[in-house]
N, C-alpha and C. Protein backbone atom coordinates (compact mmCIF):
# COMPACT_ATOMS: atom_id res chain seq x y z
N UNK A 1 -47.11 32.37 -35.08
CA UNK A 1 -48.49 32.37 -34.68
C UNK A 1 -48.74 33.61 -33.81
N UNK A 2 -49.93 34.61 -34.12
CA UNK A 2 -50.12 35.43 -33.42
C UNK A 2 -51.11 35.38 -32.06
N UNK A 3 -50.95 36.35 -31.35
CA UNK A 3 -52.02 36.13 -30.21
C UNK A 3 -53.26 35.59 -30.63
N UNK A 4 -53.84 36.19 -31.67
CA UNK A 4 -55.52 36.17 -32.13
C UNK A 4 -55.61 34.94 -32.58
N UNK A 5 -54.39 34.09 -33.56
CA UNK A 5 -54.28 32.90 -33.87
C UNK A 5 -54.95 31.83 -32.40
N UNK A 6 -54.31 32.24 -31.29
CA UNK A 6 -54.24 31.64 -30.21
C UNK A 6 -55.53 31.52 -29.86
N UNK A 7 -55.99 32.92 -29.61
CA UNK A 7 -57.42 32.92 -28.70
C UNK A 7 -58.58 33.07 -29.58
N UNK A 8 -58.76 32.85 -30.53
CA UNK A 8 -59.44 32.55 -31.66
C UNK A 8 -60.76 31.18 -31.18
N UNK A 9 -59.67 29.73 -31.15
CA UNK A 9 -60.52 28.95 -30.71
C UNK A 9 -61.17 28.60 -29.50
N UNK A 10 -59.96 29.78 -28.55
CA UNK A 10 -60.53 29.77 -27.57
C UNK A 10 -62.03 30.29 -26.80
N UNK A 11 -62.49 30.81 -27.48
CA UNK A 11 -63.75 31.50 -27.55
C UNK A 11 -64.96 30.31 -27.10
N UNK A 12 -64.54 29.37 -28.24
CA UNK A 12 -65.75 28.28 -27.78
C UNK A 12 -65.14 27.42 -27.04
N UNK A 13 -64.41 27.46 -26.31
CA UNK A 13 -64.09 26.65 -25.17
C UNK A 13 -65.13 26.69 -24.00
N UNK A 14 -65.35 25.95 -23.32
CA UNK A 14 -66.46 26.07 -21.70
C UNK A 14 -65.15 27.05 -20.85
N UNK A 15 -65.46 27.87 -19.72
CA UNK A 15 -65.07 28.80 -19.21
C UNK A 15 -63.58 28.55 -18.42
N UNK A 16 -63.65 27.16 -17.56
CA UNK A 16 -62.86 26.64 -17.19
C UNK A 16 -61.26 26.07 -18.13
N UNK A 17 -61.87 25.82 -18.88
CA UNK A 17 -60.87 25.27 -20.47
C UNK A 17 -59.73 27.01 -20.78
N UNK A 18 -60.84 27.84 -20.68
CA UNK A 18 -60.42 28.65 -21.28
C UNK A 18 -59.14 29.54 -20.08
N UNK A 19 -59.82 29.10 -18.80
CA UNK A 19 -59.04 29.70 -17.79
C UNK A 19 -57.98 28.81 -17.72
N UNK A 20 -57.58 27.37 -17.52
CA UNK A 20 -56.65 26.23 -17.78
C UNK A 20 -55.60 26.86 -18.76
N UNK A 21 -56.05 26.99 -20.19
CA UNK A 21 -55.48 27.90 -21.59
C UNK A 21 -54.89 28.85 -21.11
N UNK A 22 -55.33 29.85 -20.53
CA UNK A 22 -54.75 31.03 -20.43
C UNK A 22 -53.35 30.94 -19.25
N UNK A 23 -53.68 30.27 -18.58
CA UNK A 23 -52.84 29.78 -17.29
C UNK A 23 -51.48 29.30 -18.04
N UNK A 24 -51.92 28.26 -19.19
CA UNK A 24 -50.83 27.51 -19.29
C UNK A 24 -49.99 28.61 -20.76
N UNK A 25 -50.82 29.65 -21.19
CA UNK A 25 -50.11 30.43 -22.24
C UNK A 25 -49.30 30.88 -21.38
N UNK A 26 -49.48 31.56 -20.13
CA UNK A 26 -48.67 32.55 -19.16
C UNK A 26 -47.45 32.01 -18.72
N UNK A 27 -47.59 30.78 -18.69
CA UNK A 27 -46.40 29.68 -17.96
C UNK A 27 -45.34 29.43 -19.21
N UNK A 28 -45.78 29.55 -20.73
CA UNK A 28 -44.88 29.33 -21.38
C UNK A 28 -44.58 30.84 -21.67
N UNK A 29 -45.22 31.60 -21.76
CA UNK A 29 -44.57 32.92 -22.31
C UNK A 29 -43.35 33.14 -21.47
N UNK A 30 -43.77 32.97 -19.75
CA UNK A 30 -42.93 33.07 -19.16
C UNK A 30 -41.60 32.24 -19.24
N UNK A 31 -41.62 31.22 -19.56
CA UNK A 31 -40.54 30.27 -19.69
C UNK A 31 -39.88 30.77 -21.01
N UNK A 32 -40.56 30.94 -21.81
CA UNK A 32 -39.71 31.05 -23.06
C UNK A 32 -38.70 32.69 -22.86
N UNK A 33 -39.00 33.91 -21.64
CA UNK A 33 -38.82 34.96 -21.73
C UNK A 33 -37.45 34.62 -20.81
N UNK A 34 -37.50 33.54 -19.72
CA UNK A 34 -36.04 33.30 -18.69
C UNK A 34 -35.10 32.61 -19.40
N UNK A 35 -35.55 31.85 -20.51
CA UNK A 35 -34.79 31.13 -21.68
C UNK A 35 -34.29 32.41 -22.56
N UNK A 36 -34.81 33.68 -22.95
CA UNK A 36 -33.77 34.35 -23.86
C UNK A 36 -33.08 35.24 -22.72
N UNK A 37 -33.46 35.35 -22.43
CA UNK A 37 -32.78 36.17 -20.94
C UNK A 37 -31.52 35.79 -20.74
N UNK A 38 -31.91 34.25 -20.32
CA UNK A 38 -30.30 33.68 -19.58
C UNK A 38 -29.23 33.11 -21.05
N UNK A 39 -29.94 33.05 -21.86
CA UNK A 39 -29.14 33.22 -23.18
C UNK A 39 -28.49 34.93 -23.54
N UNK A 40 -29.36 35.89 -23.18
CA UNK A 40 -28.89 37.00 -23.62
C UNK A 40 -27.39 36.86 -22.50
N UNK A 41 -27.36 36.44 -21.42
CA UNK A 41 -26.44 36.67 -20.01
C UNK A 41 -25.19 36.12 -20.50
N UNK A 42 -25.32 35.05 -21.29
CA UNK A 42 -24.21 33.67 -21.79
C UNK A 42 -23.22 34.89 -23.06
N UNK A 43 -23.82 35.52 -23.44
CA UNK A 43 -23.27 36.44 -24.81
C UNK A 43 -22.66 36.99 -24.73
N UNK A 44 -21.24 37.13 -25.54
CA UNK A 44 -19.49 37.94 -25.55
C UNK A 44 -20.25 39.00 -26.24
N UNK A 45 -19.50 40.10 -25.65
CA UNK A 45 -19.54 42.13 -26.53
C UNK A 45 -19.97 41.56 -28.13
N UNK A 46 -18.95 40.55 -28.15
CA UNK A 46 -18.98 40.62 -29.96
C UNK A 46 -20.73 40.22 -30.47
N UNK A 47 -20.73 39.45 -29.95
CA UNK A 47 -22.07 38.47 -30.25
C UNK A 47 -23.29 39.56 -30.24
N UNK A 48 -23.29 40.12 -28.75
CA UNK A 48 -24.01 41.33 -28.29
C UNK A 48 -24.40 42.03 -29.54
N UNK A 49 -23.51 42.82 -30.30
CA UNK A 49 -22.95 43.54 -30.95
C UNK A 49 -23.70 43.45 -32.30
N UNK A 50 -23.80 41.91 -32.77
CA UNK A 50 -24.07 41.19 -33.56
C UNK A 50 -25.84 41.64 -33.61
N UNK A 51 -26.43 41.62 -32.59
CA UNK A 51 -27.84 41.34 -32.56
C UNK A 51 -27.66 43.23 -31.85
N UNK A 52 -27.45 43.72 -31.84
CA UNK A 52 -27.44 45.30 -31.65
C UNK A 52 -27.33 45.72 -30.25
N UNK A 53 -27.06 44.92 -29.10
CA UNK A 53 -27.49 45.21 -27.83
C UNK A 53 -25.85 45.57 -27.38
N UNK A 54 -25.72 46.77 -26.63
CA UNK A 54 -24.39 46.56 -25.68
C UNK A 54 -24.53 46.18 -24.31
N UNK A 55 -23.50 46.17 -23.74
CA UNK A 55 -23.04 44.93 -22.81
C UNK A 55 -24.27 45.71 -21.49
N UNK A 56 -24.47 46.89 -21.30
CA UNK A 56 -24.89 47.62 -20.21
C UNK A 56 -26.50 46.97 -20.45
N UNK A 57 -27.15 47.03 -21.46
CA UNK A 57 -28.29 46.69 -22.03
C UNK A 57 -29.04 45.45 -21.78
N UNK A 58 -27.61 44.62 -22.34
CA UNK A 58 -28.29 43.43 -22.14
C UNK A 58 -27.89 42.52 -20.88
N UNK A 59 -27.04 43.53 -20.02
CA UNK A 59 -27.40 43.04 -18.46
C UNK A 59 -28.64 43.50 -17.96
N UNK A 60 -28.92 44.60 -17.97
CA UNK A 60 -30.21 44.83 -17.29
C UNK A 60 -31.34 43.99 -18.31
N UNK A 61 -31.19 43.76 -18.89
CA UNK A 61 -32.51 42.51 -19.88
C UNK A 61 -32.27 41.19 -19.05
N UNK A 62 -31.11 40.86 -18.72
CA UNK A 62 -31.10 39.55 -18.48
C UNK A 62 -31.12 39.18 -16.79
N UNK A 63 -30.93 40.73 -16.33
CA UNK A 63 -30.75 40.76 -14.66
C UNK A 63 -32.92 40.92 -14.60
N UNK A 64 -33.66 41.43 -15.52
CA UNK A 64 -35.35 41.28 -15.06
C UNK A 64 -35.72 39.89 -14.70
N UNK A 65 -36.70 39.73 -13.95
CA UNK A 65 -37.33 38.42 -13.38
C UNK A 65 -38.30 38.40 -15.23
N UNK A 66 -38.49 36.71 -14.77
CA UNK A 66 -39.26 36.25 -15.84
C UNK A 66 -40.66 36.95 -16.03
N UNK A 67 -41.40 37.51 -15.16
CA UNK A 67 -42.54 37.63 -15.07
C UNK A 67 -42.56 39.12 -15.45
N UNK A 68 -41.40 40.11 -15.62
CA UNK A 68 -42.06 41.50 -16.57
C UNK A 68 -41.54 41.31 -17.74
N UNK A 69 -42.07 42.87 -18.41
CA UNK A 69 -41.62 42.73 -20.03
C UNK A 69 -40.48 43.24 -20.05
């Protein structure tokens, strides 16, 4: 599902709905971003390797706070 998928119906929402929505997209984006993170942290060279990242890489991916990109 893409963003536009998302905020599509949000349009005709009353203003408040839409601010609630947006609140609670931010809270999962964020959650879902400390979830690959601390999965990227759990990962052997090999695995790393597997999905293209080396070890230097995907410490600094997994050492960012949830809240940047």
């Amino acid at each position: 599902m893409t963003r536009t998928d998302l905020t599509a119906p949000m349009l005709s929402l009353p203003p408040v709905s839409r601010l609630v929505f947006a609140v609670a997209h931010k809270v999962m984006t964020w959650e879902l971003r400390r979830q690959a993170r601390r999965g990227i942290a759990k990962l052997d060279t090999h695995l790393l390797r597997d999905i293209g990242l080396d070890p230097m890489t995907a410490a600094q991916e997994a050492q960012k706070p949830f809240w940047r990109d």
